[in-house]
N, C-alpha and C. Protein backbone atom coordinates (compact mmCIF):
# COMPACT_ATOMS: atom_id res chain seq x y z
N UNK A 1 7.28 0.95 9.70
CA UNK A 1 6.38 1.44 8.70
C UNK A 1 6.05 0.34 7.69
N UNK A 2 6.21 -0.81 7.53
CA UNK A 2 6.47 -2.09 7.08
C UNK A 2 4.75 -2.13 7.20
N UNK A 3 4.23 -1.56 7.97
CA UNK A 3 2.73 -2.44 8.06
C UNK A 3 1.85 -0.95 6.62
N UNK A 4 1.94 -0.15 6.46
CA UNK A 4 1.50 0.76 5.26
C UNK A 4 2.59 0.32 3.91
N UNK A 5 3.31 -0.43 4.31
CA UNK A 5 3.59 -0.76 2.66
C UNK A 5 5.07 0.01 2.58
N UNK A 6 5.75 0.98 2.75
CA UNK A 6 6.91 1.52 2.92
C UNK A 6 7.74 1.25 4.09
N UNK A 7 9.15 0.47 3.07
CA UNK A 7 10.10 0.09 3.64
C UNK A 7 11.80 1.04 3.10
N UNK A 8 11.21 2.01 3.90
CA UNK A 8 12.62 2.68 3.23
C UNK A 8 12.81 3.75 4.68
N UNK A 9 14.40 4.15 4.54
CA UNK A 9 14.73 4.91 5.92
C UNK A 9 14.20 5.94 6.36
N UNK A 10 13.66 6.60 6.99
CA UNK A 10 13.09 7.87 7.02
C UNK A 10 13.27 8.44 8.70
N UNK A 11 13.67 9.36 9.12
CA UNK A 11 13.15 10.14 10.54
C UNK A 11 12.33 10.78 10.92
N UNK A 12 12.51 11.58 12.14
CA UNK A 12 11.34 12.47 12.66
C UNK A 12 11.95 13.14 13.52
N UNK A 13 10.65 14.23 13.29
CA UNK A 13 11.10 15.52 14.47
C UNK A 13 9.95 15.86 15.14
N UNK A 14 9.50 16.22 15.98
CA UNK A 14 8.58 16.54 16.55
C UNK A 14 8.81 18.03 17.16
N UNK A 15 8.33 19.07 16.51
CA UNK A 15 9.06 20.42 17.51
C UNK A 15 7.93 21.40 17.54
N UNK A 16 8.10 22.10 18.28
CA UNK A 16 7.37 23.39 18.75
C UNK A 16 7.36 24.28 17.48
N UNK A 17 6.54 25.51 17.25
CA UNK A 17 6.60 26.24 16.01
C UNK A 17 7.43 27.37 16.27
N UNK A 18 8.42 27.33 17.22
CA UNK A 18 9.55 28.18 18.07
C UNK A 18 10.65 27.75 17.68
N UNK A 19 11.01 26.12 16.90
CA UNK A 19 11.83 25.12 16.95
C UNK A 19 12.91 25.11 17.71
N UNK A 20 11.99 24.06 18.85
CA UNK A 20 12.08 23.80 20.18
C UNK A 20 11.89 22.46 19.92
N UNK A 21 12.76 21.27 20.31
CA UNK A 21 12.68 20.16 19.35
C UNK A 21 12.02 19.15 20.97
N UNK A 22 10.92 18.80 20.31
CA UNK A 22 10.06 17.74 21.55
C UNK A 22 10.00 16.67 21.68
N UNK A 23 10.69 15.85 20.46
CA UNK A 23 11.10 14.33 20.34
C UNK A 23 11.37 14.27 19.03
N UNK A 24 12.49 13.22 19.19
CA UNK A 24 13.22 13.12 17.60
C UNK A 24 13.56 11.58 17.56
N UNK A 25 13.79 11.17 16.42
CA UNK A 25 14.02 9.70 16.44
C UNK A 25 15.65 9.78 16.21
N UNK A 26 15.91 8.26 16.74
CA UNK A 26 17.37 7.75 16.64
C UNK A 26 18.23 8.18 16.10
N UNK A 27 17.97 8.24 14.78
CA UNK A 27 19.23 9.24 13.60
C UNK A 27 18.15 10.30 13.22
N UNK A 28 18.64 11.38 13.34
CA UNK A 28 18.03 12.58 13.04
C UNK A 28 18.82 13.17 11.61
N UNK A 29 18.00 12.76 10.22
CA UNK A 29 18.37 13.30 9.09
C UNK A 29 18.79 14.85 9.45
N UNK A 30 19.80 15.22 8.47
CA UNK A 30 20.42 16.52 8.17
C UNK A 30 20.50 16.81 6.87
N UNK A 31 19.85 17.86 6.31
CA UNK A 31 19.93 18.43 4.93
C UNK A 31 21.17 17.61 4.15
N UNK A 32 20.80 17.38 2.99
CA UNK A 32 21.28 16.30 2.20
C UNK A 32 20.91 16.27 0.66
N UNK A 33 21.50 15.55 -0.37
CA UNK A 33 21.13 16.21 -1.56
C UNK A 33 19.91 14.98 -2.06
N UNK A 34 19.86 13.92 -1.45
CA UNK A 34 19.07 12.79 -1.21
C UNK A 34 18.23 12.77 -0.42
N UNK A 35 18.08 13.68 0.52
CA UNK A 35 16.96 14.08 1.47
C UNK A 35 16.21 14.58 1.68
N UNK A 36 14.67 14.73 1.93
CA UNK A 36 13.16 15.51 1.18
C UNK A 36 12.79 15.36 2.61
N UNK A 37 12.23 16.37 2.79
CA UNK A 37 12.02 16.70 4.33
C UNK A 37 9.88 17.21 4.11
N UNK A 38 9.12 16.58 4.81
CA UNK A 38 7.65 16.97 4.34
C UNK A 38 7.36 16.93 6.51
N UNK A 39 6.78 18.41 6.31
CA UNK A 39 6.59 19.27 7.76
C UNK A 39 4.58 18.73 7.68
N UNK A 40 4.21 18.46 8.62
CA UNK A 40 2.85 18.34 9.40
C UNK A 40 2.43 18.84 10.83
N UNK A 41 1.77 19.92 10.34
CA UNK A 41 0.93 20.56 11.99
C UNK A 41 0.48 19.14 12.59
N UNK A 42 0.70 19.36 14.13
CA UNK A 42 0.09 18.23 14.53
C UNK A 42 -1.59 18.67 15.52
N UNK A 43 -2.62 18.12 15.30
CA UNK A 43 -3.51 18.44 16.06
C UNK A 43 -4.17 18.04 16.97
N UNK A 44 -4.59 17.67 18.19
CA UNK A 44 -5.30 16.89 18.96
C UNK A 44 -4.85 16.91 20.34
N UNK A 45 -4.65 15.84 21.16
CA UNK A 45 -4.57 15.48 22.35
C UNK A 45 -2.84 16.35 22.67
N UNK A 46 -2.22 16.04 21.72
CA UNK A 46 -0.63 16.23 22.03
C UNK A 46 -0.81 18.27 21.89
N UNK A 47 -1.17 18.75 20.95
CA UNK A 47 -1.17 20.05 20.72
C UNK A 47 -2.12 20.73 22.01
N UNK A 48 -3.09 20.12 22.06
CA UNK A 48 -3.85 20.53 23.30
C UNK A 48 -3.59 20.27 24.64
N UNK A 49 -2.92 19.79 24.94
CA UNK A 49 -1.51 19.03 26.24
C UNK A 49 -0.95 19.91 26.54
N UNK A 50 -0.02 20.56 25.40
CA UNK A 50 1.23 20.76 25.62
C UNK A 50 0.46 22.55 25.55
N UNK A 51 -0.67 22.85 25.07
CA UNK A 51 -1.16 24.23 24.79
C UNK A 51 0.40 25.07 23.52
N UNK A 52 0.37 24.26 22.97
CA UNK A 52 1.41 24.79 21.83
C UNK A 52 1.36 24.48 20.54
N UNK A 53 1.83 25.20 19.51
CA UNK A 53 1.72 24.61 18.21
C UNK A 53 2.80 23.39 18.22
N UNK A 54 2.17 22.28 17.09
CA UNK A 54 3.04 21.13 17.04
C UNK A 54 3.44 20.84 15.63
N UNK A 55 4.56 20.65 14.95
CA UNK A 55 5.18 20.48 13.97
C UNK A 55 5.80 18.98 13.86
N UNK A 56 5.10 18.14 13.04
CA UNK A 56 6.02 17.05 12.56
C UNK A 56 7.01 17.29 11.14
N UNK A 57 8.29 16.73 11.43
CA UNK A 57 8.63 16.87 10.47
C UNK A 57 9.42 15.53 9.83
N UNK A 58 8.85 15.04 8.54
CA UNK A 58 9.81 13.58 8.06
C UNK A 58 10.63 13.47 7.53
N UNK A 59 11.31 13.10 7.83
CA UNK A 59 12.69 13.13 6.08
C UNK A 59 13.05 11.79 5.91
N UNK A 60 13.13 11.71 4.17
CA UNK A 60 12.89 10.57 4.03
C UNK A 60 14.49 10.23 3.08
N UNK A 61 14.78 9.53 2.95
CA UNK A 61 16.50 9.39 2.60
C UNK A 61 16.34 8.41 0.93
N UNK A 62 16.94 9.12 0.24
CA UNK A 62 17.03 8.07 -1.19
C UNK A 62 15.12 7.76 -1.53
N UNK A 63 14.37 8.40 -1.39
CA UNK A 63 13.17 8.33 -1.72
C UNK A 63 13.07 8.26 -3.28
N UNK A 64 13.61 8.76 -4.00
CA UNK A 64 13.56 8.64 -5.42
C UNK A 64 14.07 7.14 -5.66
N UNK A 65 15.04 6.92 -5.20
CA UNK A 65 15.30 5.53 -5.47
C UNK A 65 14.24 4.62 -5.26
N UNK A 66 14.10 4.85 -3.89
CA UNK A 66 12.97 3.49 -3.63
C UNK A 66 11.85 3.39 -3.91
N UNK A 67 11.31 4.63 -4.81
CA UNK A 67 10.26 4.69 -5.92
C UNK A 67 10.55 4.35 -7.08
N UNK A 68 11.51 4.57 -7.44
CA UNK A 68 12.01 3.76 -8.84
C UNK A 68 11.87 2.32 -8.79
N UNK A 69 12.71 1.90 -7.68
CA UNK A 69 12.58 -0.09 -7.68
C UNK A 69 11.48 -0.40 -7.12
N UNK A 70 10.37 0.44 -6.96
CA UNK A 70 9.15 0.37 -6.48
C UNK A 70 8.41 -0.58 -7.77
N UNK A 71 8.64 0.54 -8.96
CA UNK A 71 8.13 0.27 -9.99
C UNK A 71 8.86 -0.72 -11.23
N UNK A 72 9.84 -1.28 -10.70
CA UNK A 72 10.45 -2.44 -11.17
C UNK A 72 9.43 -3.11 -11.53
N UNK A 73 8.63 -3.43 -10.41
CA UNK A 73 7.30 -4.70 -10.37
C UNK A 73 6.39 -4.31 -11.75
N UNK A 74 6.67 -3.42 -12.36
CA UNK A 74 5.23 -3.00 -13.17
C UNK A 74 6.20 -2.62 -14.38
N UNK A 75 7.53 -2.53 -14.36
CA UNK A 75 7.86 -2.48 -15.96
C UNK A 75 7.61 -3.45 -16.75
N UNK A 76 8.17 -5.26 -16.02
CA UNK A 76 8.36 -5.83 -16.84
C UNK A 76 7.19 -6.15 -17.24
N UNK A 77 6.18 -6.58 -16.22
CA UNK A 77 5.02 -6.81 -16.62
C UNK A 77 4.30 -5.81 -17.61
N UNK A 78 4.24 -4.84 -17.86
CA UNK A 78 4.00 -3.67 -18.59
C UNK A 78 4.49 -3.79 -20.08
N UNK A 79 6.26 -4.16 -20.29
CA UNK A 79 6.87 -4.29 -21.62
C UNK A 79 6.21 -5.49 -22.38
N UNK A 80 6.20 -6.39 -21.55
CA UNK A 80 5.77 -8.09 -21.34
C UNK A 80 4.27 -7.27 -22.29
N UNK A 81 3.17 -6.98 -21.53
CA UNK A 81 1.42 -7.08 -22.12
C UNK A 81 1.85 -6.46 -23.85
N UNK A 82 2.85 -4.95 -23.73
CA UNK A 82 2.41 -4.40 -24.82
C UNK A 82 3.15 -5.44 -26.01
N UNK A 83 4.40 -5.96 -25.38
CA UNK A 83 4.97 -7.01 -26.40
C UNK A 83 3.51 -8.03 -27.29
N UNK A 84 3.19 -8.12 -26.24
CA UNK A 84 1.87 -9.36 -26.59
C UNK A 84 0.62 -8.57 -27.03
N UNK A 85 0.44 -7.73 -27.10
CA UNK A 85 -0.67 -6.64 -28.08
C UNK A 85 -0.05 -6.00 -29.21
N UNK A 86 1.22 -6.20 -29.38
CA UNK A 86 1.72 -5.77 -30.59
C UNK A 86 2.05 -7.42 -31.69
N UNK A 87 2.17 -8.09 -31.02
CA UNK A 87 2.80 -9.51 -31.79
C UNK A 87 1.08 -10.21 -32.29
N UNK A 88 -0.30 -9.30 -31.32
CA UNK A 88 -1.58 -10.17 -31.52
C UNK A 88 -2.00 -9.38 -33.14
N UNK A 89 -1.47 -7.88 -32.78
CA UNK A 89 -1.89 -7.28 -34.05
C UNK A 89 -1.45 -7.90 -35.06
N UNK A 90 0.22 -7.86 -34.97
CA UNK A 90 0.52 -8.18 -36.47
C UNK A 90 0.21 -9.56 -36.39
């Protein structure tokens, strides 16, 4: 996922709307107090294939974190401008 800009752990599920599981990745997250799980109907070639409903599901691990040091990049620079619009006033 390195090529959209997010570098942080995340899995997948791929299942039937029966949950009937149709492909899953390597480590398959498990409910967790760090873990945010976001479900997507899937539509097209694969749903029309299989003649079934299709459910993605992601979970993404420590996501709060790696939005926080996301925005590392923009504090300092941020404290940094207003420092220098407050030192132009006075």
């Amino acid at each position: 996922m390195q090529n959209e800009g997010i570098n942080t752990a995340f899995s997948f599920v791929v299942k039937f709307r029966g949950s009937i599981t149709y492909l899953t990745s390597a480590d398959v997250a498990t409910t967790g107090d760090n873990t945010f799980f976001y479900t997507f109907p899937i539509k097209g070639y694969l749903e029309s294939s299989t003649e079934k409903e299709l459910i993605l599901q992601l979970a993404f691990h420590n996501v709060n974190s790696y939005f926080l040091s996301q925005l590392n990049g923009l504090t300092i620079p941020g404290f940094t401008f207003v420092l220098v619009i407050i030192l132009a006033v006075i």
